[in-house]
Protein backbone atom coordinates (compact mmCIF):
# COMPACT_ATOMS: atom_id res chain seq x y z
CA UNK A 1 41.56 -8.54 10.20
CA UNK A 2 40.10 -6.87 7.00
CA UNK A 3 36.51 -6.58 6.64
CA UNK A 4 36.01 -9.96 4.02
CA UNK A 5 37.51 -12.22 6.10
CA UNK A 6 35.36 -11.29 9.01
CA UNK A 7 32.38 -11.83 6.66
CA UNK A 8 33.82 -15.52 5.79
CA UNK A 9 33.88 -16.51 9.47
CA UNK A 10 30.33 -14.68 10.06
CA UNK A 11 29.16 -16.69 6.79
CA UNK A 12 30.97 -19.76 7.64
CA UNK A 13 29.40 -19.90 11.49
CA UNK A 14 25.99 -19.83 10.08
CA UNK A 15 26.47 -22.12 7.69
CA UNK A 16 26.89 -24.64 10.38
CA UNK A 17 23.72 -24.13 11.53
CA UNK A 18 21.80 -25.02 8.21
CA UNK A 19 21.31 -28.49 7.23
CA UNK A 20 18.49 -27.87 5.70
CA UNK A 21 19.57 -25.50 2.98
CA UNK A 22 22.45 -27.88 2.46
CA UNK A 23 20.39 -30.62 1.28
CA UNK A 24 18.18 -28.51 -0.24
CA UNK A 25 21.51 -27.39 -2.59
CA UNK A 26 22.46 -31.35 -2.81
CA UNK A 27 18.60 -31.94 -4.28
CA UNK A 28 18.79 -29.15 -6.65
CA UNK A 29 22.04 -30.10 -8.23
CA UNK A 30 20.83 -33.22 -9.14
CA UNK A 31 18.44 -31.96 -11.96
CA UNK A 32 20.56 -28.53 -12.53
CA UNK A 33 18.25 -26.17 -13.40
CA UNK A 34 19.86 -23.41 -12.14
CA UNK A 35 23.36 -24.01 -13.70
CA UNK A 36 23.42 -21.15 -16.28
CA UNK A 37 20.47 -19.07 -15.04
CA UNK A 38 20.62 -15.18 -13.80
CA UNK A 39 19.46 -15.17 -10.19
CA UNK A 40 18.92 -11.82 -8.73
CA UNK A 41 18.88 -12.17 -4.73
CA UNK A 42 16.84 -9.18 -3.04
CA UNK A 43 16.52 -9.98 0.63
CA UNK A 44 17.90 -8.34 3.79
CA UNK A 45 22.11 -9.37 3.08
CA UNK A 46 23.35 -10.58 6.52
CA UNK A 47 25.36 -13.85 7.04
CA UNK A 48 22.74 -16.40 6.92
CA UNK A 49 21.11 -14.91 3.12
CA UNK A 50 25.04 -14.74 2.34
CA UNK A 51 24.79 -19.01 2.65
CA UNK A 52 22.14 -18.86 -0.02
CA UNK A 53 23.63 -16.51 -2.03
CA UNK A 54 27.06 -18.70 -1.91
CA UNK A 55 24.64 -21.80 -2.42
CA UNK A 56 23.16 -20.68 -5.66
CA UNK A 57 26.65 -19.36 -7.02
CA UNK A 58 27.87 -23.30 -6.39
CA UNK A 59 24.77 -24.35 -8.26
CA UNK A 60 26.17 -22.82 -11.69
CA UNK A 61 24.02 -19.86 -11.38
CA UNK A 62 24.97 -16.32 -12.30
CA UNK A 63 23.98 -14.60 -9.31
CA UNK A 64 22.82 -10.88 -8.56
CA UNK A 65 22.55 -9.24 -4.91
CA UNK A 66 20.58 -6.08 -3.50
CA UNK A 67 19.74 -5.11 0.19
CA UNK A 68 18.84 -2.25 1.40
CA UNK A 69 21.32 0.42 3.49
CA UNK A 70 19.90 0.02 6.82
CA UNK A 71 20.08 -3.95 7.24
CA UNK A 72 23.18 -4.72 5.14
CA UNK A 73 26.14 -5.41 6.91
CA UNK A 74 29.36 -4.29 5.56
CA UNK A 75 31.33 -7.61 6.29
CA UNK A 76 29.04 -9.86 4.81
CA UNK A 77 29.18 -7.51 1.71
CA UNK A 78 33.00 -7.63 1.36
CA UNK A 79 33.14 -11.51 1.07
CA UNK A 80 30.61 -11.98 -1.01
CA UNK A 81 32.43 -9.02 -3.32
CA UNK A 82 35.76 -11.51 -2.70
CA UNK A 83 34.13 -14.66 -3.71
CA UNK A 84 32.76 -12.97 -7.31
CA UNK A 85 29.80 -12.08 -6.46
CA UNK A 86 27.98 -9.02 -8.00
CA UNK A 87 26.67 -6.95 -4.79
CA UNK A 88 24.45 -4.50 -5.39
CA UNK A 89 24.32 -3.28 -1.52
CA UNK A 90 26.26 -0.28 0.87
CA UNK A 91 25.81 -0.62 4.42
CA UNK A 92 24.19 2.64 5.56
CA UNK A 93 23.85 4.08 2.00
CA UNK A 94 20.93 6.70 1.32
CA UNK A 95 17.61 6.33 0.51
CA UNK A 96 18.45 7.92 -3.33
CA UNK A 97 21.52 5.75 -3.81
CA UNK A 98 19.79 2.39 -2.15
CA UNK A 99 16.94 3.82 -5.27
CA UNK A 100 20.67 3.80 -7.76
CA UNK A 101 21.72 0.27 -6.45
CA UNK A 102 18.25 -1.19 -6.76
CA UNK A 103 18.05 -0.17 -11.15
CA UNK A 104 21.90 -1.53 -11.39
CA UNK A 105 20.56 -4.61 -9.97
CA UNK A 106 17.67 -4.76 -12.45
CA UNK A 107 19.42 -3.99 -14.91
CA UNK A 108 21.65 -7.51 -14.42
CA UNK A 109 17.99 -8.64 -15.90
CA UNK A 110 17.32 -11.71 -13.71
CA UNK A 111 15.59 -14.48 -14.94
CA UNK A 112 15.35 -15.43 -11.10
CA UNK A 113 14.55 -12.99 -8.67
CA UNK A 114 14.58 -14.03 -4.50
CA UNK A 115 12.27 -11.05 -3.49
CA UNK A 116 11.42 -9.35 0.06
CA UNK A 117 8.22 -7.53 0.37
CA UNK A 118 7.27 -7.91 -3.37
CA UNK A 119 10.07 -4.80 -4.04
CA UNK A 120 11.83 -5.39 -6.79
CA UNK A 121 8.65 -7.42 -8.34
CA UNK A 122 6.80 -4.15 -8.19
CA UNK A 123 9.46 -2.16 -9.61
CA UNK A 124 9.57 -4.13 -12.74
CA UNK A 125 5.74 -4.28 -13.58
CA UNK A 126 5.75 -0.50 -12.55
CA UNK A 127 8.86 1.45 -14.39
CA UNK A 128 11.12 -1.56 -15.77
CA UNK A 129 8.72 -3.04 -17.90
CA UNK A 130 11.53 -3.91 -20.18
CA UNK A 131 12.91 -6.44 -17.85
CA UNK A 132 9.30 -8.81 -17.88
CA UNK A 133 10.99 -10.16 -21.07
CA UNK A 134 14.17 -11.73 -18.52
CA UNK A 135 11.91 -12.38 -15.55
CA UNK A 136 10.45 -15.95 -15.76
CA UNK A 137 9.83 -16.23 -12.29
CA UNK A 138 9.91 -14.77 -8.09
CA UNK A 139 10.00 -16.50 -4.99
CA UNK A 140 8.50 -14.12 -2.24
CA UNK A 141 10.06 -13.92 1.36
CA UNK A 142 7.46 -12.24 3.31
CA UNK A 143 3.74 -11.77 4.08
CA UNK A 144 3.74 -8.02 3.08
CA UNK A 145 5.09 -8.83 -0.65
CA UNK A 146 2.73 -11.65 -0.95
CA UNK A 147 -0.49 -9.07 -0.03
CA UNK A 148 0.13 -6.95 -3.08
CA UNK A 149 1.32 -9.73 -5.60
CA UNK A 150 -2.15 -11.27 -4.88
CA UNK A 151 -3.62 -7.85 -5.56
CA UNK A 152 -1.69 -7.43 -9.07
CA UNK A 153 -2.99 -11.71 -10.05
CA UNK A 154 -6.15 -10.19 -9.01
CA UNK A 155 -6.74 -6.81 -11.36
CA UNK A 156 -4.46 -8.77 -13.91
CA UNK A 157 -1.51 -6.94 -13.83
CA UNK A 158 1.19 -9.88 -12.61
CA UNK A 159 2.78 -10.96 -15.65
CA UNK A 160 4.77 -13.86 -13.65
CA UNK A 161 4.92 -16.60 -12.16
CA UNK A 162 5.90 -16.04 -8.08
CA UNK A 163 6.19 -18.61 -5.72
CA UNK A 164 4.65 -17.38 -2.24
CA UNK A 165 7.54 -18.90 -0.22
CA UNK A 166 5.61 -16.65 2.97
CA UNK A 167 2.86 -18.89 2.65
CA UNK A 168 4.88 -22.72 3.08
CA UNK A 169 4.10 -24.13 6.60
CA UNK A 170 7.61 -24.35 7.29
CA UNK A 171 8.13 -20.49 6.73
CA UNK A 172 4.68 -19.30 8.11
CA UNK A 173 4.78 -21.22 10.94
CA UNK A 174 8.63 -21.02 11.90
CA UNK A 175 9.86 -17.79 10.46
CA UNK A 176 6.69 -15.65 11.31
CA UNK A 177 5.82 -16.95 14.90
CA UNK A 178 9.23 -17.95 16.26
CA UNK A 179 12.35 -16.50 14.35
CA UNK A 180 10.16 -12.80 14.23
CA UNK A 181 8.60 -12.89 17.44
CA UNK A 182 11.98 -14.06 19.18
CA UNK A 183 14.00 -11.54 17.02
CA UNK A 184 12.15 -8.24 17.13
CA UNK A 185 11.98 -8.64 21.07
CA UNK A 186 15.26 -9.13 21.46
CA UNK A 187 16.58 -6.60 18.88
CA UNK A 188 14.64 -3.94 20.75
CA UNK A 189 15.63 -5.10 24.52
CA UNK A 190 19.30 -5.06 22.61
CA UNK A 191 19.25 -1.43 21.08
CA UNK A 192 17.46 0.20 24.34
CA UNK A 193 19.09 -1.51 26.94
CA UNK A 194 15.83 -2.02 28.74
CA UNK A 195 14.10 -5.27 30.39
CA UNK A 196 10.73 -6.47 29.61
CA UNK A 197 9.93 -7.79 33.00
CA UNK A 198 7.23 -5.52 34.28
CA UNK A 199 6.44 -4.04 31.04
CA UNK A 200 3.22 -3.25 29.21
CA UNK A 201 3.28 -4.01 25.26
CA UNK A 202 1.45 -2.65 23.24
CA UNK A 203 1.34 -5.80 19.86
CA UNK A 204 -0.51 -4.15 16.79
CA UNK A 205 -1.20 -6.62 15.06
CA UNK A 206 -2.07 -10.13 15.71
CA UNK A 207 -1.22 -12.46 13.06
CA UNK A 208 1.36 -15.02 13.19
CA UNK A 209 4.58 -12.17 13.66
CA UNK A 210 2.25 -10.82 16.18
CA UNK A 211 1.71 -13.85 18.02
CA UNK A 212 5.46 -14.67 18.01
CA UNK A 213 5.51 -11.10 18.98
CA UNK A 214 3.64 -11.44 21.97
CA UNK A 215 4.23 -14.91 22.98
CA UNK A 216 8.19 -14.06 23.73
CA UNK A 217 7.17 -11.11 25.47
CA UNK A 218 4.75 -12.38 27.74
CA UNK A 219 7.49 -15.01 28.55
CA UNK A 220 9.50 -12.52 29.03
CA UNK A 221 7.18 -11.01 31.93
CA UNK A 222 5.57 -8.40 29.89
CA UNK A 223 1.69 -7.48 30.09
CA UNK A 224 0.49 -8.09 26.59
CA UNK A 225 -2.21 -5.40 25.04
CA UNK A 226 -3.20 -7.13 21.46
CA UNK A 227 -4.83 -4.30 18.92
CA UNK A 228 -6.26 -5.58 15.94
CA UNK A 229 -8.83 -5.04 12.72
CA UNK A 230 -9.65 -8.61 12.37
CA UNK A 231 -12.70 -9.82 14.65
CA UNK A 232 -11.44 -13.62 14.71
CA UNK A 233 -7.59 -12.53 15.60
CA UNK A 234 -8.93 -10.36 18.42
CA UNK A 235 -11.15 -13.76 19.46
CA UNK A 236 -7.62 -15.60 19.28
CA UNK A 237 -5.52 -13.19 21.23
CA UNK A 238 -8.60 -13.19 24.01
CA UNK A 239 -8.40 -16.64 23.80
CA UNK A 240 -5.14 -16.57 24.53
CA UNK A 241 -5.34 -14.63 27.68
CA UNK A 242 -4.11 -11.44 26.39
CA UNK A 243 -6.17 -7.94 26.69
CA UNK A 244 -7.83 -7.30 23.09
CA UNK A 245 -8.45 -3.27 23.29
CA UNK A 246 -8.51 -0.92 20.48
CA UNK A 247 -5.10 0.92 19.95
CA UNK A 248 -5.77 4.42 21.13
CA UNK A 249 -6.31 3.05 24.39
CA UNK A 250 -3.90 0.61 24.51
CA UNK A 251 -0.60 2.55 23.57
CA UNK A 252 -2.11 5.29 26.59
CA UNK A 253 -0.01 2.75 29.03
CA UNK A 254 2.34 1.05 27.14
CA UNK A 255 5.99 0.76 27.87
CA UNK A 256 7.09 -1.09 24.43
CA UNK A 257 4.77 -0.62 21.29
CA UNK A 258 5.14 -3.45 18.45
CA UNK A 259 3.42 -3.03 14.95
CA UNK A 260 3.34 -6.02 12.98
CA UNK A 261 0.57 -6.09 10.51
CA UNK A 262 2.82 -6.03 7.02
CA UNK A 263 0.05 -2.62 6.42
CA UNK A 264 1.57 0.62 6.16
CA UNK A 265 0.18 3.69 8.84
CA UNK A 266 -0.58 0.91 11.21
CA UNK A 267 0.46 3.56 13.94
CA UNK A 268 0.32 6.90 13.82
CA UNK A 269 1.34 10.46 15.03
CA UNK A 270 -2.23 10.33 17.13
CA UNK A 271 -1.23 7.78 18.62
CA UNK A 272 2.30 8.79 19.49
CA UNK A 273 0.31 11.66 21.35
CA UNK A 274 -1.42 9.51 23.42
CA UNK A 275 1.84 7.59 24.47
CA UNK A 276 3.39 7.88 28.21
CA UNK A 277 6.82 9.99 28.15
CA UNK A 278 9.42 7.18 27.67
CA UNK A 279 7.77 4.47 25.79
CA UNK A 280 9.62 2.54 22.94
CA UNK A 281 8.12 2.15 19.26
CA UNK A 282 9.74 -0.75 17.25
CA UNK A 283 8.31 -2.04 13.65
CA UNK A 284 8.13 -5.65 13.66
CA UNK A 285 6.32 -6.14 9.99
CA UNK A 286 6.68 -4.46 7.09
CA UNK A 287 8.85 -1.76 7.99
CA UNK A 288 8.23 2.28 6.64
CA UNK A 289 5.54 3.32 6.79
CA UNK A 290 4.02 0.92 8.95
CA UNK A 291 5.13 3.47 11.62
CA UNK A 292 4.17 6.66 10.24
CA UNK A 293 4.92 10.10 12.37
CA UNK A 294 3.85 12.43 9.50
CA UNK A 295 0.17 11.33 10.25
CA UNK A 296 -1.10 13.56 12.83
CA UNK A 297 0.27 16.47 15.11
CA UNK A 298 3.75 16.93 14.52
CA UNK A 299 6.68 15.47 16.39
CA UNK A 300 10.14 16.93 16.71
CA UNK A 301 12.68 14.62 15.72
CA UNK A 302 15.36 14.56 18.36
CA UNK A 303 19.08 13.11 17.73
CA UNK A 304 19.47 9.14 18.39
CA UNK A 305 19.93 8.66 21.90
CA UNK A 306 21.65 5.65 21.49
CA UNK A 307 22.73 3.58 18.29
CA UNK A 308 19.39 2.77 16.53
CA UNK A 309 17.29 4.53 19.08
CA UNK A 310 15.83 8.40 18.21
CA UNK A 311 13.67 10.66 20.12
CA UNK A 312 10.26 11.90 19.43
CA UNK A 313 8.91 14.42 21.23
CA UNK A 314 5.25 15.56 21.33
CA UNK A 315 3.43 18.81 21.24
CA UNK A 316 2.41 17.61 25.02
CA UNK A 317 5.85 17.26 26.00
CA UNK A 318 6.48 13.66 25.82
CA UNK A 319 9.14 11.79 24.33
CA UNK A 320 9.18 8.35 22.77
CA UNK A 321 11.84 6.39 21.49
CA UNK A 322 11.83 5.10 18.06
CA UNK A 323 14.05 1.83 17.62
CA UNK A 324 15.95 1.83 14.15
CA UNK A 325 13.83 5.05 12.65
CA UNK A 326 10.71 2.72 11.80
CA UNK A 327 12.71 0.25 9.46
CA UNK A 328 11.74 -3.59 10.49
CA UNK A 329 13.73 -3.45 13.82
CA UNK A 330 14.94 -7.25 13.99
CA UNK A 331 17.32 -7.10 9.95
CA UNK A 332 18.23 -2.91 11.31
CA UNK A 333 18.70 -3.00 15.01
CA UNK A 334 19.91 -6.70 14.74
CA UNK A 335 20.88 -9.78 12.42
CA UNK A 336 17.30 -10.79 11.69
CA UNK A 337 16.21 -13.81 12.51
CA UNK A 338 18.30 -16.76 14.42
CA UNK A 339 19.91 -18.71 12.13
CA UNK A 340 18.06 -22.64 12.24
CA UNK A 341 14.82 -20.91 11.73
CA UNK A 342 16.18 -19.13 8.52
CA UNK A 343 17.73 -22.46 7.46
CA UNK A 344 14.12 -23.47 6.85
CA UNK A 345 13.45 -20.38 5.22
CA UNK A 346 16.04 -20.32 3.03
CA UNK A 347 15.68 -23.66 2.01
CA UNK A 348 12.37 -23.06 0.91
CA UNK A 349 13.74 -20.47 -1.13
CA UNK A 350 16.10 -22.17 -2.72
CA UNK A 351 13.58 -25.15 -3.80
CA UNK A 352 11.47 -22.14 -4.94
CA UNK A 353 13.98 -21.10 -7.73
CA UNK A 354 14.44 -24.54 -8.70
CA UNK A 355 10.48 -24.88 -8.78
CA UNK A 356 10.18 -22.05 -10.66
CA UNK A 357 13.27 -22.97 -13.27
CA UNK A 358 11.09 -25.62 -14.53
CA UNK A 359 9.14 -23.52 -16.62
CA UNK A 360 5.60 -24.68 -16.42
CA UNK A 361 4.14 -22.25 -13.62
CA UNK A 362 1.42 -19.86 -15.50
CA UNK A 363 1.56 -16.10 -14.36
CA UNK A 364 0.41 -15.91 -10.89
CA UNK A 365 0.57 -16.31 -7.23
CA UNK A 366 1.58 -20.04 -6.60
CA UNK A 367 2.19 -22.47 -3.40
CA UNK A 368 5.33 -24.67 -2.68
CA UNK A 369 3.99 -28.54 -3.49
CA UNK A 370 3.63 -30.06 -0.23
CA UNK A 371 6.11 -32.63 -0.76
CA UNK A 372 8.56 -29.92 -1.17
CA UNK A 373 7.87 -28.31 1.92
CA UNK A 374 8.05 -32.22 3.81
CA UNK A 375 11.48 -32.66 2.19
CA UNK A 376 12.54 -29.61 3.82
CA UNK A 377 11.07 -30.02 7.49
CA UNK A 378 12.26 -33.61 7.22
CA UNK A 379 15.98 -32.73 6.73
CA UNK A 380 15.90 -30.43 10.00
CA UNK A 381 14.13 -33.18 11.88
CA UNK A 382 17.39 -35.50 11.08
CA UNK A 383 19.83 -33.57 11.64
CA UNK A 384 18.70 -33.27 15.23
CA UNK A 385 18.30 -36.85 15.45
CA UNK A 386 14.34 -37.13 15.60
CA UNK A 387 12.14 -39.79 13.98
CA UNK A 388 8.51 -39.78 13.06
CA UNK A 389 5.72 -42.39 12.18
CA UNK A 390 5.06 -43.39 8.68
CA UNK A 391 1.30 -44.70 8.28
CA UNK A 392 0.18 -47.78 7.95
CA UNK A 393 -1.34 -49.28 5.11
CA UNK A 394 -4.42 -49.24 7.20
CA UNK A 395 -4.09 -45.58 7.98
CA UNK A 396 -3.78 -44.72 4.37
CA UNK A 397 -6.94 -46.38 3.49
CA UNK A 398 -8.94 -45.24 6.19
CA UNK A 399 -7.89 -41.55 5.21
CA UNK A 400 -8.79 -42.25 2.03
CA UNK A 401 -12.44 -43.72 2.95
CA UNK A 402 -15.62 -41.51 3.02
């Protein structure tokens, strides 16, 4: 079987599992916004962003992919290639030809741009200036590309419009806590072959990947160590029953250290040297350099051990494993995360572009309207057959009533 059609039945599988980017295509038809419109797609390219990327195309839209080398997957590549799409992605490629890739996909000049940690955003304002004249809007996946769009609105340097998709209740609250949480655990048990019950973890970080984070271990029979920078996270996680303790003592006896704060050099080389021999490292946020091993003594970089899984060692001696070289391990070291989740996600994304394609959004960082982020938590809830209250008249009023 040849690469594309094992894409198709990867693509085709997921798409099963997303109702709610389904309707959100059927909605956006209607008023067809996007028919005509350059959509550039930057997001990790694995079969689930393939169904929005094939959803978009449908809509009349001339669409525009990029992903980086270490969480593309080949397959999904080939089919989209098959079905006309303009890919802009190698599995595996290099750091200076992901860098070549990344200006052949600005240079398609999107007037649409699906963006993942604020990359291709920043890359425009910074050295493709040229491009501002195309861009009339960006709908941003994650937490750690919303953090430095709000710092451009803020020193007056965003010259868009960008929808902070991250910050919808049906992404924060689904995609952070339970598609992350569930996803990095599970890509790291996968690429180390190791259980969790019995384990310490180490979660740096404790916002709401951290809590998925930690939640899924701990369920997973793990003792949960929380380090964090934020007094009333640290109040939450104690609340919560974990141990709050500052990292340089935690990661002294973990088994598993998670970062997840979206903040580059998070974790360092110091505290590499104060690991146990044998403990794992995975990046659950914002990938390089949230991990950074140049900070500090230095560490000898060993061969991978296993697929996805390289050795550190020490000037003590001790070895720790890194899980897919400090990249976000859940889109390198796995598929990202599980499908219905990113159905909400995705959705939201989509309804973002259409948002955006209406032209009326001044530069700056921007929220979903709630209604569209209802629409979009309602369509899951029916297709798996649940109901909710609508409220009274009386309700209404009294909600209404100081």
């Amino acid at each position: 079987m040849v690469m594309s059609d094992i894409g198709h039945g990867m693509i085709d599988f997921a798409r099963q599992f997303m109702p709610a980017l389904e309707a959100a295509a059927d909605t956006v038809r209607i008023g067809g916004r996007l028919s005509g419109r350059r959509v550039g797609i930057a997001l990790t390219l694995e079969p689930k962003t393939a169904c929005l990327v094939e959803a978009v195309a449908s809509l009349g839209a001339e669409v525009a992919v990029f992903g980086s080398g270490h969480s593309t997957k080949g397959d999904v590549v080939e089919a989209l290639v098959a079905g006309g799409i303009s890919v802009f992605a190698e599995a595996g490629a290099t750091a200076e030809r992901v860098a070549e890739l990344r200006d052949l996909f600005i240079d398609t000049r999107p007037e649409l741009l699906c963006d993942d940690g604020a990359t291709i955003a920043r890359r425009i304002h910074g050295d493709r200036r040229d491009v501002l004249d195309d861009l009339r809007g960006v709908a941003e996946e994650t937490t750690s590309g919303v953090r430095p769009l709000r710092l451009m609105e803020a020193d007056g340097s965003l010259m868009v419009p960008c929808v902070a998709v991250n910050d919808a209740r049906t992404k924060l609250l689904f995609d952070n806590v339970y598609g992350t949480g569930q996803s990095v655990v599970m890509a790291a048990l996968d690429a180390t072959n190791l259980q969790m019950s019995g384990k310490v973890v180490v979660v740096v970080g404790y916002g709401k990947v951290g809590k998925g984070i930690a939640s899924v271990a701990r369920g997973l029979g793990a003792r949960v160590i929380v380090a964090e920078i934020e007094p009333v996270a640290a109040l939450q996680a104690y609340h919560e029953g974990l141990q709050v303790r500052p990292l340089a003592e935690g990661v002294t006896e973990a088994d598993f250290v998670f970062t997840a704060t979206g903040i580059g050099h998070s974790l360092t080389a110091h505290h590499v040297t104060q690991m146990k021999d044998g403990a794992v490292i995975a990046v659950g946020g914002a990938g390089r350099p949230e991990f950074d091993p140049t900070a500090g003594p230095h560490l000898v970089e060993g061969d991978e051990v296993r697929p996805q899984v390289r050795a550190l060692t020490a000037p003590n001696g001790n070895t720790v494993f890194v899980v897919a070289d400090g990249h976000c391990v859940n889109t390198t070291a796995g598929e990202g995360n599980p499908i219905e989740i990113m159905d909400l996600s995705l959705a939201l994304q989509l309804r973002a572009l259409d948002h955006l394609a209406g032209g009326d959004l001044a530069p700056g960082v921007h929220l979903l309207p709630r209604d569209i982020e209802d629409e979009v938590a309602m369509t899951q809830l029916a297709a798996a057959g649940i109901q909710i209250d609508q409220p009274t008249e009386d309700q209404i009023r009294a909600a209404r009533t100081w």
